[in-house]
N, C-alpha and C. Protein backbone atom coordinates (compact mmCIF):
# COMPACT_ATOMS: atom_id res chain seq x y z
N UNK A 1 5.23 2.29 5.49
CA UNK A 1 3.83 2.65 5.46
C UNK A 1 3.05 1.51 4.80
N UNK A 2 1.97 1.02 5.54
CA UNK A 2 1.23 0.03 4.76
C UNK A 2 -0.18 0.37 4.68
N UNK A 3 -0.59 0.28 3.46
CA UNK A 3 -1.94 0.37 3.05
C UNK A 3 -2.38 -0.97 2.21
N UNK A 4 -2.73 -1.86 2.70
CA UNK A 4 -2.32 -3.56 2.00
C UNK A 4 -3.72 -3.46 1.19
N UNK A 5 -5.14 -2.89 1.30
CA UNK A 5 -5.87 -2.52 0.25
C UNK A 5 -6.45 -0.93 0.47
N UNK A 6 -5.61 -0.21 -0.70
CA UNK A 6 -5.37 -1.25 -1.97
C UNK A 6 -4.21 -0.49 -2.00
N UNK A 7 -3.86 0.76 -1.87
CA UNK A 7 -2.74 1.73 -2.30
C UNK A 7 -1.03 0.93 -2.52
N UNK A 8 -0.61 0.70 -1.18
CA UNK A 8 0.32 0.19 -1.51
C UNK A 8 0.60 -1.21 -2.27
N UNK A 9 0.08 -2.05 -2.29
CA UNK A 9 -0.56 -3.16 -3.23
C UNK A 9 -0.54 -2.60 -4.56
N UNK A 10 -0.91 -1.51 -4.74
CA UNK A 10 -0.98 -1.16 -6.69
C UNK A 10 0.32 -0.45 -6.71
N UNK A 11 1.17 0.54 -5.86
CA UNK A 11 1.65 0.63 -6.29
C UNK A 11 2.93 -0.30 -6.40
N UNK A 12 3.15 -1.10 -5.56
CA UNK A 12 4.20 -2.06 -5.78
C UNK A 12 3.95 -2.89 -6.95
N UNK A 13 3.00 -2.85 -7.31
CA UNK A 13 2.56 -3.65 -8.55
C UNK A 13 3.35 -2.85 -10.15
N UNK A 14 2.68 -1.13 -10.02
CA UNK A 14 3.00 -0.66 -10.56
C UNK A 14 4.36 -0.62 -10.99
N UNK A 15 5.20 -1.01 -10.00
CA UNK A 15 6.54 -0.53 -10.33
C UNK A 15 7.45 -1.75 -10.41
N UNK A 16 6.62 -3.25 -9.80
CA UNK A 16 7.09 -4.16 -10.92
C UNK A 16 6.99 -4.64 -12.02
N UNK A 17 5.87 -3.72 -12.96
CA UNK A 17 5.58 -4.02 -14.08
C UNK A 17 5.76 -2.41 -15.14
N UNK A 18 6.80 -2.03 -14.37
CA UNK A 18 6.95 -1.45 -15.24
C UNK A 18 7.61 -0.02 -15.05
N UNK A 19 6.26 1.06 -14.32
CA UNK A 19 6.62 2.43 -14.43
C UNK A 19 7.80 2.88 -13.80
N UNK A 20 7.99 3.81 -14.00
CA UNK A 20 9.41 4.49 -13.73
C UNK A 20 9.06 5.32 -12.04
N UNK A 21 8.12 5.84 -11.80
CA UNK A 21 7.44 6.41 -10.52
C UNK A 21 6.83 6.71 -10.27
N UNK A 22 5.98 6.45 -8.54
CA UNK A 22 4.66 6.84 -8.34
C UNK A 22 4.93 7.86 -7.52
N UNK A 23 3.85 8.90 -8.04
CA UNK A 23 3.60 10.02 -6.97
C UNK A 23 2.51 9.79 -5.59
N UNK A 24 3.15 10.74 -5.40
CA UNK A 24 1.37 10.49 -4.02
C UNK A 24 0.93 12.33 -3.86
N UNK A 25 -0.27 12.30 -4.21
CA UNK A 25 -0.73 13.62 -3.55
C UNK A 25 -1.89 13.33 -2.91
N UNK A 26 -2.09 14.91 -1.83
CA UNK A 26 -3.08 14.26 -1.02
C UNK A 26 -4.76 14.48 -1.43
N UNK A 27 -4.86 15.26 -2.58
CA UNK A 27 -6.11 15.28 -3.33
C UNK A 27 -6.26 14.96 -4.65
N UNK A 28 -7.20 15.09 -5.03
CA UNK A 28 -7.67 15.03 -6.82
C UNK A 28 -6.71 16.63 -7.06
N UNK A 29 -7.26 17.47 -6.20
CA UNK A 29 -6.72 18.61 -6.92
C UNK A 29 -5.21 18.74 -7.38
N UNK A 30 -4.92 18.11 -5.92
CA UNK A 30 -3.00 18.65 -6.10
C UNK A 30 -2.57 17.28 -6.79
N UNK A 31 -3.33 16.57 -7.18
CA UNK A 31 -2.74 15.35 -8.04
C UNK A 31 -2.70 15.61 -9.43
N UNK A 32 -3.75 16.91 -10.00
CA UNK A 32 -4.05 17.47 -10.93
C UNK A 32 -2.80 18.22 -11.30
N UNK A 33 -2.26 19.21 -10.10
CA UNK A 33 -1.74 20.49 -10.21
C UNK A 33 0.23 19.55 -10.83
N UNK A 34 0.09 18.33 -9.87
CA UNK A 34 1.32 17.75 -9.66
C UNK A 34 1.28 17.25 -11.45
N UNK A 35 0.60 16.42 -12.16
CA UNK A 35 0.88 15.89 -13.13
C UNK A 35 1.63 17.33 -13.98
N UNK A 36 0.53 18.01 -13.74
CA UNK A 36 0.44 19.29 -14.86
C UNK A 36 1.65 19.90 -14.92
N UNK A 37 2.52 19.69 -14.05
CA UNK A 37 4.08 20.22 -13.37
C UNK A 37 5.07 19.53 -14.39
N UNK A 38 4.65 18.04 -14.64
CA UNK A 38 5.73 17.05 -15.18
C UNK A 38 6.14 17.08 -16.33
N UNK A 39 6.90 16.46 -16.81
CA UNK A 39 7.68 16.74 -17.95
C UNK A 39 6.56 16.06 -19.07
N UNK A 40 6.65 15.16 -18.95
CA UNK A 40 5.91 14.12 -19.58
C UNK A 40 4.55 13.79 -18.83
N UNK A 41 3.28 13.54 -19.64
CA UNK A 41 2.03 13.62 -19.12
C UNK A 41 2.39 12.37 -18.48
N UNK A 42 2.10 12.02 -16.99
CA UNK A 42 1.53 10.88 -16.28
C UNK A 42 0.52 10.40 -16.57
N UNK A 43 0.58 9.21 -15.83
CA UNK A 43 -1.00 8.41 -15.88
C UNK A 43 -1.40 9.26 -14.14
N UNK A 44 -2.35 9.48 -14.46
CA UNK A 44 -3.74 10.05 -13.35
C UNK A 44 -4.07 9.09 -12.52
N UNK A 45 -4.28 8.47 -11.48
CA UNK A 45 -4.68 7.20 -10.54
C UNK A 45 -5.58 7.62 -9.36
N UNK A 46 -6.47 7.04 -9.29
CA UNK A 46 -6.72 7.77 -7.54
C UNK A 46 -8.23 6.51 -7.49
N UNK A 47 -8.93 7.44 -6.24
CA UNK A 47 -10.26 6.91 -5.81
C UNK A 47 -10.54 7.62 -5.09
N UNK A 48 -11.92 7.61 -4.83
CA UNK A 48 -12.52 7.87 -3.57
C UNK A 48 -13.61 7.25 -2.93
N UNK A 49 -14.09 6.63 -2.00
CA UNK A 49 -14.91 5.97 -1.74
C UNK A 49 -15.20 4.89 -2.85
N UNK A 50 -13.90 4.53 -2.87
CA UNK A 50 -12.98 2.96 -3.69
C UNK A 50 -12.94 3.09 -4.94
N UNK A 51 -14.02 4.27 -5.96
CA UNK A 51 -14.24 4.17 -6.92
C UNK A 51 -12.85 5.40 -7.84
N UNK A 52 -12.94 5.07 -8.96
CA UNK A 52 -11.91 5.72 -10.25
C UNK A 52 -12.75 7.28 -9.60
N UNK A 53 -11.90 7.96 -9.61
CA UNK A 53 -11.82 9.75 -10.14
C UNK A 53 -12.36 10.10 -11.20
N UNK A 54 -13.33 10.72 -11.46
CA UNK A 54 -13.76 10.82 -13.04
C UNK A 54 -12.97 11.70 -13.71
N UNK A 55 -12.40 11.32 -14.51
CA UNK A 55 -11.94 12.18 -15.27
C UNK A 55 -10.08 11.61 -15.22
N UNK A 56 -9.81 10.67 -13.99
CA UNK A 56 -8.55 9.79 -14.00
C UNK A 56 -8.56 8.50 -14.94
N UNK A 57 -7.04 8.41 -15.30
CA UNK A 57 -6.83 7.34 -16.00
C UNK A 57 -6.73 5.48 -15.70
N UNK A 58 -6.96 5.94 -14.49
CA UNK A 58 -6.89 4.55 -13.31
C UNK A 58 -7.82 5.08 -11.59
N UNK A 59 -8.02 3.81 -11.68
CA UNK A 59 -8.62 3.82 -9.99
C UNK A 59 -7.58 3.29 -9.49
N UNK A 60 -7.57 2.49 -7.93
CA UNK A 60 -6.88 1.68 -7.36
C UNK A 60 -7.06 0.55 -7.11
N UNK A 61 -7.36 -0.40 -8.23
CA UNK A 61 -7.72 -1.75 -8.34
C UNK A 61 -6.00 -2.23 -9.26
N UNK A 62 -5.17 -2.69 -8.06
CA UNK A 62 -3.72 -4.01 -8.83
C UNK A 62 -3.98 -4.29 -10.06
N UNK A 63 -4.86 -4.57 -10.39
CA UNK A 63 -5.36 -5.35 -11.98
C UNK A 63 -5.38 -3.92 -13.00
N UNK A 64 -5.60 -3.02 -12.12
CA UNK A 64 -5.24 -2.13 -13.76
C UNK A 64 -3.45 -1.60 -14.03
N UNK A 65 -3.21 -2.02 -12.95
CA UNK A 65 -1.54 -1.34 -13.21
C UNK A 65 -0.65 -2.33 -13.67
N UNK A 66 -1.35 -2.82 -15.10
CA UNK A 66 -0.34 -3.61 -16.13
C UNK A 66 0.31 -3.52 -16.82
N UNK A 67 1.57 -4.76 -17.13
CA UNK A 67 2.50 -4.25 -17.60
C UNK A 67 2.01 -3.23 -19.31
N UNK A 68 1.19 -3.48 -19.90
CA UNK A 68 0.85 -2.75 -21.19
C UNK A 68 0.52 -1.15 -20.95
N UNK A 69 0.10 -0.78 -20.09
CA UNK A 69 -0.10 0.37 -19.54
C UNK A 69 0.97 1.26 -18.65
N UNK A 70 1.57 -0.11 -17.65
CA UNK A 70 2.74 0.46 -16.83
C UNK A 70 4.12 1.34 -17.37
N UNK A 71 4.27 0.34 -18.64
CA UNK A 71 5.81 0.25 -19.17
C UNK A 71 6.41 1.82 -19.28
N UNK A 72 7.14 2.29 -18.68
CA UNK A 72 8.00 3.76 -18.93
C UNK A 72 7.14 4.76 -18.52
N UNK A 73 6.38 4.01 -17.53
CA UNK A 73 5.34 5.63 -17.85
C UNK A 73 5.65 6.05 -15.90
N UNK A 74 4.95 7.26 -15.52
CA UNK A 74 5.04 7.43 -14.43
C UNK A 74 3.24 8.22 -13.83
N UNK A 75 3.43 7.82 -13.00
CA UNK A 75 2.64 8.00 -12.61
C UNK A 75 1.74 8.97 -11.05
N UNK A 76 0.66 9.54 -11.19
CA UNK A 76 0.75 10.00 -10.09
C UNK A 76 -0.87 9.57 -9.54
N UNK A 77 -0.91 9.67 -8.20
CA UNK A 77 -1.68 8.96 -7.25
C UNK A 77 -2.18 9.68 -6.24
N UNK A 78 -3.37 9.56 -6.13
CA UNK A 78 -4.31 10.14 -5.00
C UNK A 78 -5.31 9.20 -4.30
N UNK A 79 -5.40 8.97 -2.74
CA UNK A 79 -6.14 7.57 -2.41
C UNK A 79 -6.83 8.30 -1.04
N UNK A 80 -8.11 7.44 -0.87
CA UNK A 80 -8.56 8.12 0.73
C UNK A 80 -7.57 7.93 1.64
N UNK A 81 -7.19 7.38 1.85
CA UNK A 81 -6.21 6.78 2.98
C UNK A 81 -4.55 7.10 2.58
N UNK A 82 -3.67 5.92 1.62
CA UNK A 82 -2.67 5.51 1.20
C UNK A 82 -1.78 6.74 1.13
N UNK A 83 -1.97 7.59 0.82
CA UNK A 83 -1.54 8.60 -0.06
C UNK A 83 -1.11 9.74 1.16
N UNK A 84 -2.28 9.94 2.09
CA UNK A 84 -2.17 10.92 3.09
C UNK A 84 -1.23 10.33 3.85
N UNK A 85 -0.99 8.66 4.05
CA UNK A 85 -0.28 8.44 5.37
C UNK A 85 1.07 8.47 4.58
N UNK A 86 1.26 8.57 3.28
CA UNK A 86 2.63 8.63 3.14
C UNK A 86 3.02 9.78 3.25
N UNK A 87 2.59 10.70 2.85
CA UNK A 87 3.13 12.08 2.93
C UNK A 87 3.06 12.62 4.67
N UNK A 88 2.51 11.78 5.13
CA UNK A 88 2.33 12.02 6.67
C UNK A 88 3.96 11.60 7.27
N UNK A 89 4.22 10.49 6.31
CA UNK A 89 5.70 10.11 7.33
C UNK A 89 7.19 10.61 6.23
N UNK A 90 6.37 11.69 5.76
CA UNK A 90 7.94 12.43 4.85
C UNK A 90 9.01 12.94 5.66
N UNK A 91 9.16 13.06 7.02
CA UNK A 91 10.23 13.54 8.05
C UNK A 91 10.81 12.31 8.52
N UNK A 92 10.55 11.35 7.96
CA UNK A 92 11.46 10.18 8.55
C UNK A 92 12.32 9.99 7.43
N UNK A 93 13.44 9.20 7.61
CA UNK A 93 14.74 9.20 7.32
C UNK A 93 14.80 8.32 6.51
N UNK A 94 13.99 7.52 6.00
CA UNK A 94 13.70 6.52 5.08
C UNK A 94 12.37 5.97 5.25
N UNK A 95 11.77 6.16 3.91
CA UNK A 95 9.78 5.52 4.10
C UNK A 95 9.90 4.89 3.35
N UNK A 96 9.51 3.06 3.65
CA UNK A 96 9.16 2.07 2.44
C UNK A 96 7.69 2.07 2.60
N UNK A 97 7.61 1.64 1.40
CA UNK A 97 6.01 1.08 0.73
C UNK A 97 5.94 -0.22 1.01
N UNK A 98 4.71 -0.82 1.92
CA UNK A 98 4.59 -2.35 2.36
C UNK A 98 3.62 -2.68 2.43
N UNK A 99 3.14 -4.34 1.91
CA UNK A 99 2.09 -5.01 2.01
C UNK A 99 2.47 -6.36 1.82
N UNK A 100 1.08 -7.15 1.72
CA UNK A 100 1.74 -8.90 1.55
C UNK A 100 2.56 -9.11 0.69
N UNK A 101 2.03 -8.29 -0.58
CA UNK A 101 2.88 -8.82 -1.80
C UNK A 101 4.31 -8.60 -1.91
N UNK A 102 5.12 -7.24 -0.86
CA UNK A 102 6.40 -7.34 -1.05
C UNK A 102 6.72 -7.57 0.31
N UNK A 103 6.38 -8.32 1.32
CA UNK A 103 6.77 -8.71 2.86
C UNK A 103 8.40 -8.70 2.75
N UNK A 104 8.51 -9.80 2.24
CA UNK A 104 10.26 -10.15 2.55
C UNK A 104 10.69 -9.59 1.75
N UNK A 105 10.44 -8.84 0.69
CA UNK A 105 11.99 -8.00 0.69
C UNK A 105 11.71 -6.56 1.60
N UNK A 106 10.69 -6.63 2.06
CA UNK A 106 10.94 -4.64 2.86
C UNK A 106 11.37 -5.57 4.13
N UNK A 107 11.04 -6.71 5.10
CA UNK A 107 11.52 -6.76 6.09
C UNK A 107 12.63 -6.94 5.78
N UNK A 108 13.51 -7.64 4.49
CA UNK A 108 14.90 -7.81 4.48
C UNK A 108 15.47 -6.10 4.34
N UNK A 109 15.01 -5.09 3.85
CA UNK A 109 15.67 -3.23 3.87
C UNK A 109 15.45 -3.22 5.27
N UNK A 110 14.61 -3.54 5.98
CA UNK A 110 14.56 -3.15 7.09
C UNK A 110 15.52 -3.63 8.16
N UNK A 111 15.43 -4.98 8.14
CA UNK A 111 16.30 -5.36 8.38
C UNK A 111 17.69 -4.54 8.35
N UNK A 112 18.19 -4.29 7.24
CA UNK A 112 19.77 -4.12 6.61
C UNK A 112 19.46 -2.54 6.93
N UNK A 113 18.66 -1.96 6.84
CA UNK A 113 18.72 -0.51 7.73
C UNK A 113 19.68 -0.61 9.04
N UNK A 114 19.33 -1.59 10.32
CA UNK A 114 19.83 -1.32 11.10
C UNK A 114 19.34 0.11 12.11
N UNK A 115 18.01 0.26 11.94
CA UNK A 115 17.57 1.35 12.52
C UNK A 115 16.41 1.23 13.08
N UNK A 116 15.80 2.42 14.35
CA UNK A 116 14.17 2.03 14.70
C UNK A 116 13.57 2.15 13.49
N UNK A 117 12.61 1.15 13.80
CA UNK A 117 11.28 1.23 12.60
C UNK A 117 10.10 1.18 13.09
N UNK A 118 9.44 2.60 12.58
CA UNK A 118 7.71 2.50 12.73
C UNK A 118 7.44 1.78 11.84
N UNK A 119 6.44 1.18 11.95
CA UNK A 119 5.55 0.43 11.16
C UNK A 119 4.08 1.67 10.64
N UNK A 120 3.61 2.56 10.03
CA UNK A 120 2.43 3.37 10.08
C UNK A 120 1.80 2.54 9.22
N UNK A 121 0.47 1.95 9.45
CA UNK A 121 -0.52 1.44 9.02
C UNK A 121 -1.67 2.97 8.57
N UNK A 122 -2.09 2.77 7.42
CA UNK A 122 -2.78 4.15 7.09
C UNK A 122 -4.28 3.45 7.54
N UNK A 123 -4.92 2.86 7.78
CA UNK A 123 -6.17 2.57 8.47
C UNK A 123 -7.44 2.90 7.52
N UNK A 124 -8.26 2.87 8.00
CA UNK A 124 -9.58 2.93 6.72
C UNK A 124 -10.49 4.27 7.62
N UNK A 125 -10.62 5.65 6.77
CA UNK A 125 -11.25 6.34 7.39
C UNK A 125 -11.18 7.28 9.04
N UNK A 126 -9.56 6.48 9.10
CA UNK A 126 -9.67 6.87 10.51
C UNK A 126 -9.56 6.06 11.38
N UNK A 127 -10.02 4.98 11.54
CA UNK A 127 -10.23 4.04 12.34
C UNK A 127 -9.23 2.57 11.50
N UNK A 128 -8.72 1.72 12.26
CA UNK A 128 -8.13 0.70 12.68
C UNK A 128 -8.39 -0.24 11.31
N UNK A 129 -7.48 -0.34 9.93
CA UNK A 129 -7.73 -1.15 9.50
C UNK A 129 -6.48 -3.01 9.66
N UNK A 130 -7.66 -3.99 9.82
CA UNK A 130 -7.29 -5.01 10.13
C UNK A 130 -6.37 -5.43 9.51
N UNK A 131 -6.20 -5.54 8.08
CA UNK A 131 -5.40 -5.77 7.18
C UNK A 131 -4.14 -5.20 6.61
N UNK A 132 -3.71 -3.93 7.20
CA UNK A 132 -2.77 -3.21 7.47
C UNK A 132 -2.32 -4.06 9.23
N UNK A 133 -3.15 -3.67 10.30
CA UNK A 133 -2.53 -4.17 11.10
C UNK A 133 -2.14 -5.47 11.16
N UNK A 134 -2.52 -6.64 10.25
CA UNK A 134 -2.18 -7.77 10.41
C UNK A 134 -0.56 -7.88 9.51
N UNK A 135 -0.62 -7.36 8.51
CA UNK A 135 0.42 -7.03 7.74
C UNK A 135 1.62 -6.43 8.49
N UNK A 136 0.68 -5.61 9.67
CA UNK A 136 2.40 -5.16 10.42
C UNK A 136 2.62 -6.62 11.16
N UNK A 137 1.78 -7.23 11.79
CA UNK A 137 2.48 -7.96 12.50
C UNK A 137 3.03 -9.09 11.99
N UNK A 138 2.90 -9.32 10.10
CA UNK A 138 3.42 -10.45 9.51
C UNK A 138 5.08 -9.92 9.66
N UNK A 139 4.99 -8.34 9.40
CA UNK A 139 6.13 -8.11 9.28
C UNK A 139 7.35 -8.10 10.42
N UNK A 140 6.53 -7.84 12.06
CA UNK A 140 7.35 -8.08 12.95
C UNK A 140 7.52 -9.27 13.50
N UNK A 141 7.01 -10.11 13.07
CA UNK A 141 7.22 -11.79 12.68
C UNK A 141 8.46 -12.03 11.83
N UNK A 142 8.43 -11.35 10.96
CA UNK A 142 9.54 -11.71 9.84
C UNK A 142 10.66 -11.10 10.51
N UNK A 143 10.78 -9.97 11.05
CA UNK A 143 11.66 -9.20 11.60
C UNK A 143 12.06 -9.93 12.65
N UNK A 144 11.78 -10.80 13.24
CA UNK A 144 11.76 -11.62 14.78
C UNK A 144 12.01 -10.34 15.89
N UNK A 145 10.93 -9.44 15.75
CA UNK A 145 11.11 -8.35 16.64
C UNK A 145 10.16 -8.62 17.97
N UNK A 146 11.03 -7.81 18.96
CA UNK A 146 10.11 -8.19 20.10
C UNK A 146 8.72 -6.92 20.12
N UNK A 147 7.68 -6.72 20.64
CA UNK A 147 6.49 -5.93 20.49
C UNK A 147 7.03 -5.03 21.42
N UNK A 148 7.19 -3.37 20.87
CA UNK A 148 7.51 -2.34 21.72
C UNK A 148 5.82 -1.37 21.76
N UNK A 149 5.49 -2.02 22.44
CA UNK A 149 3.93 -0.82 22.95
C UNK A 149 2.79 -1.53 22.83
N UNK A 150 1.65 -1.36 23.11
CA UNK A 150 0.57 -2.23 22.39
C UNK A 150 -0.28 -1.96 21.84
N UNK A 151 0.32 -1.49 20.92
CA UNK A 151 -0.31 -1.18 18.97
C UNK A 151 1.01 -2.52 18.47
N UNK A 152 2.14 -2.78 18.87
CA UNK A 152 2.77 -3.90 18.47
C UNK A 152 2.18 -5.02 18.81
N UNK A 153 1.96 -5.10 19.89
CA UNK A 153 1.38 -6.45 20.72
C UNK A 153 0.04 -6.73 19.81
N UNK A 154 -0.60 -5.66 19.60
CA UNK A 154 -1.95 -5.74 18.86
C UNK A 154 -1.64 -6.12 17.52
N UNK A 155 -1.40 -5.64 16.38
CA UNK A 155 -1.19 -6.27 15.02
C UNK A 155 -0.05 -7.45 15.28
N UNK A 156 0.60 -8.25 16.20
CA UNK A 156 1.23 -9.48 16.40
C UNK A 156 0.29 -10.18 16.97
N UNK A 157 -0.93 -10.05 17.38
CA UNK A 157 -1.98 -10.66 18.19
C UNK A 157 -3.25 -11.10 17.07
N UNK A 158 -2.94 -9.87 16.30
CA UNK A 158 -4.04 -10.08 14.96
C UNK A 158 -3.47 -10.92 13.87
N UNK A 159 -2.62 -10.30 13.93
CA UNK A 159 -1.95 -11.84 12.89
C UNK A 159 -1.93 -13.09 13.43
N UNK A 160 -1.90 -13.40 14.57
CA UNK A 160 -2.14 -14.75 14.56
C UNK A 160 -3.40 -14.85 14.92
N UNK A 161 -4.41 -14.35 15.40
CA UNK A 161 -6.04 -14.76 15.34
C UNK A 161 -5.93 -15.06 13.56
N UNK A 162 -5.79 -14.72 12.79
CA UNK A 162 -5.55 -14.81 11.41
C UNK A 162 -5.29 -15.87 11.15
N UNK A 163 -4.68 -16.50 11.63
CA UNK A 163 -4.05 -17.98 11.70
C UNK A 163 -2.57 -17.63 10.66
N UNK A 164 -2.21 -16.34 10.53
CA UNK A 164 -0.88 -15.92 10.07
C UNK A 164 -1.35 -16.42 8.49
N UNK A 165 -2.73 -16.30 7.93
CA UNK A 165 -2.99 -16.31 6.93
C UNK A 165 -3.33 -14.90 6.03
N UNK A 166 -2.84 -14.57 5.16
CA UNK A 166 -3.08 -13.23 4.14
C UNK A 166 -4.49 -12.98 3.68
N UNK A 167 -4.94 -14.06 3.05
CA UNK A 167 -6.17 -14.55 2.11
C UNK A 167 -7.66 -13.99 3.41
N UNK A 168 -7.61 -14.85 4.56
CA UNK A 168 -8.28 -14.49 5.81
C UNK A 168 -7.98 -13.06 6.29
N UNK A 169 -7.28 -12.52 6.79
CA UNK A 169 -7.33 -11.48 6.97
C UNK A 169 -7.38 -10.53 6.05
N UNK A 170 -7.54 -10.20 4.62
CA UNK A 170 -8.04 -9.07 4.27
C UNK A 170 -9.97 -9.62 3.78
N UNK A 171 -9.58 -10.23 4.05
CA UNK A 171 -11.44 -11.36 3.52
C UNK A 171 -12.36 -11.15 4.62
N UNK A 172 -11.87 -10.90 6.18
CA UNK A 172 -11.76 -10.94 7.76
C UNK A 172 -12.32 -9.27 7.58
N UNK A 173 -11.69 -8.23 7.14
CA UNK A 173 -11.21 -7.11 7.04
C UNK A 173 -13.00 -6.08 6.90
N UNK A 174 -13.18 -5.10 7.66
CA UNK A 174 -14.15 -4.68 6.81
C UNK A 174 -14.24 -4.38 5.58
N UNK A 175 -13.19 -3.82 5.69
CA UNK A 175 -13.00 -3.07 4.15
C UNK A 175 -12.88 -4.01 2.92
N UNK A 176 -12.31 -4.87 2.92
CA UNK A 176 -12.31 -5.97 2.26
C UNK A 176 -13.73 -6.68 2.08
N UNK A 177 -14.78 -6.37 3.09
CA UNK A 177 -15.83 -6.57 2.77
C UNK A 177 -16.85 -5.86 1.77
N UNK A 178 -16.53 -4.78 2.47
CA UNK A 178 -17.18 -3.40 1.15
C UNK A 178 -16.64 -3.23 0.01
N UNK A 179 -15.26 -3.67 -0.27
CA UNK A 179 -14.66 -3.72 -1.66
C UNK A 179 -15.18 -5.46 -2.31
N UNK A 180 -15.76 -6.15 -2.05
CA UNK A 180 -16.55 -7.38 -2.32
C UNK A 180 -17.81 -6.92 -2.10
N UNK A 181 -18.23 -6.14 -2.02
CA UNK A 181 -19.67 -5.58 -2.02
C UNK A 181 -19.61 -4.55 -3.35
N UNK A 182 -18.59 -3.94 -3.52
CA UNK A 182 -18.47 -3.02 -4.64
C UNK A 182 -18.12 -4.02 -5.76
N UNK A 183 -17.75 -4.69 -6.21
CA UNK A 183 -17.41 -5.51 -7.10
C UNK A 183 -15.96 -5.43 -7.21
N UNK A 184 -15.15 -5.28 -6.34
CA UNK A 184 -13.55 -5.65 -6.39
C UNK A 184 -13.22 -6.59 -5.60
N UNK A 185 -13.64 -7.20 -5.79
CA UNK A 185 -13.53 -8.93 -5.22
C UNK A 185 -12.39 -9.38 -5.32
N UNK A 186 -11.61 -9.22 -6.76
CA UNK A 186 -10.32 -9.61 -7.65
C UNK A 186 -9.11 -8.95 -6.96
N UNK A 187 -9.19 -7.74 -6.46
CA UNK A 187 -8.04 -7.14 -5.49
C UNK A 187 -7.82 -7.76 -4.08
N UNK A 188 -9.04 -8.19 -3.55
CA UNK A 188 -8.38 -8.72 -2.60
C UNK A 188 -7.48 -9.97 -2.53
N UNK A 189 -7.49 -10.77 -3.94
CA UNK A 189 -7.04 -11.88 -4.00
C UNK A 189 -5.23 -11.26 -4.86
N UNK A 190 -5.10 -10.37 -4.86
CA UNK A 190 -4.12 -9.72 -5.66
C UNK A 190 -3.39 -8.93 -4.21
N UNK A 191 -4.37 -8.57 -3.06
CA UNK A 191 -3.38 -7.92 -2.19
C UNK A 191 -3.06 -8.84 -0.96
N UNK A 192 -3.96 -10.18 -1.31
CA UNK A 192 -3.48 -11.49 -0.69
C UNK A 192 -2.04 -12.35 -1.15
N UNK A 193 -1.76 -11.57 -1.83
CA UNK A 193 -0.26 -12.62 -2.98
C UNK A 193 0.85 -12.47 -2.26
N UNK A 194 1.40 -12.70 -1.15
CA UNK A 194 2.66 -12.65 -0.07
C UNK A 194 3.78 -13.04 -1.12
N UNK A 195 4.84 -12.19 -0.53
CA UNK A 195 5.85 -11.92 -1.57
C UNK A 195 5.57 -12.07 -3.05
N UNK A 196 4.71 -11.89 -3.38
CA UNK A 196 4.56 -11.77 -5.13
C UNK A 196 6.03 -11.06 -5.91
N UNK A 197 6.27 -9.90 -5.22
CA UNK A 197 7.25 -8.87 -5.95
C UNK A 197 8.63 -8.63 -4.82
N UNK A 198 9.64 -8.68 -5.53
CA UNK A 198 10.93 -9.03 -4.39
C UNK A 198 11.11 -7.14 -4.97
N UNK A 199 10.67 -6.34 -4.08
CA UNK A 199 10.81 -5.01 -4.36
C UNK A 199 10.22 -4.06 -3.73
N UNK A 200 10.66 -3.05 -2.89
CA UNK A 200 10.07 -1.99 -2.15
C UNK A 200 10.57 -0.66 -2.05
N UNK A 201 9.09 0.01 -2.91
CA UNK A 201 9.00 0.99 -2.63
C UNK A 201 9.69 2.13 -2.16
N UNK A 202 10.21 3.47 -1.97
CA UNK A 202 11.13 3.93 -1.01
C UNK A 202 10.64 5.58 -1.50
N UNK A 203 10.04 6.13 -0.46
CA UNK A 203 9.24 7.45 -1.09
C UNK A 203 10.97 8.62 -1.22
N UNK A 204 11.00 9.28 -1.99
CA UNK A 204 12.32 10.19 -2.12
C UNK A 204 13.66 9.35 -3.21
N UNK A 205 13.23 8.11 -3.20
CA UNK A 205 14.39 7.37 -4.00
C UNK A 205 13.70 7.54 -5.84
């Protein structure tokens, strides 16, 4: 599942600097109901229309999921997008968490799976985000996979209009535009960091 801004981006962040695990729920509410369940109080995370949850301990800006905050703690997560498409692909047989920052090591699990792989891009609102789809096609690049349909052909087509650059395509991106209109300028240069973190994600592990 890729949500390259911002969801999956923070949480791979999150969990190389530190926490022990991210949740995903698909509202404020049941993100509420989920902490309240846990043993130990979580950190609270979410957004909506890009901004912090009032009343959460984090938004979804990479830059807040540091190691001083991260360390031992766990965490749970609610996002417009990120959050729904993971729990959307809980019937598959293994779900990684993917974006620039952990490319090569999820295409190397994927790889070593040995199995079909969807690629689900969670999209912005509904509609087609660029920066997820370019991200799949960095990844079926890395995979040296051939394009099965054309939603493959398409994010392998967008990545290279991209010029197979990270930085350009989420900068390219609408959304990436409106989050530089909101003043998170700093994430996109954080969900531009290709392989930053040799580590992925794995929802159920």
């Amino acid at each position: 599942m890729i949500d390259v801004l911002r969801w999956s981006t923070s949480v791979v962040t999150a969990l190389a600097h530190g926490a022990t695990k991210v949740y995903a729920a698909e509202t404020p509410d049941a993100a509420r109901t989920l902490a309240a369940g846990l043993l130990m109080r979580p950190l609270l995370a979410g957004e909506r229309e890009s901004r912090r949850i009032p009343g959460f301990d984090l938004g979804n800006s990479p830059g807040e999921f540091i190691p001083g905050v991260m360390a031992g703690r766990e965490v749970v997560t609610t996002t417009t997008n990120g959050t729904q498409a993971l729990r959307a692909a809980r019937s598959a047989s293994m779900t990684l968490v993917a974006g620039f920052v952990n490319l090569s090591a999820t295409a190397d699990a994927l790889a070593a799976a040995r199995a079909p792989v969807v690629l689900l891009c969670a999209g912005q609102a509904g509609d087609e985000a660029i920066e997820d789809s370019c991200c799949a096609g960095a990844l079926l690049k890395a995979l040296g996979a051939q394009p099965d349909g054309e939603a493959a052909e398409r994010a392998l087509a967008l990545w290279r209009e991209q010029g197979r650059d990270a930085a350009r395509a989420v900068t390219a991106a609408p959304h990436g535009q409106s989050l530089i209109r909101a003043g998170f300028a700093v994430d996109l240069l954080a969900a531009a960091s290709v392989d930053r973190w040799r580590l992925t994600p794995r929802l159920g592990a």
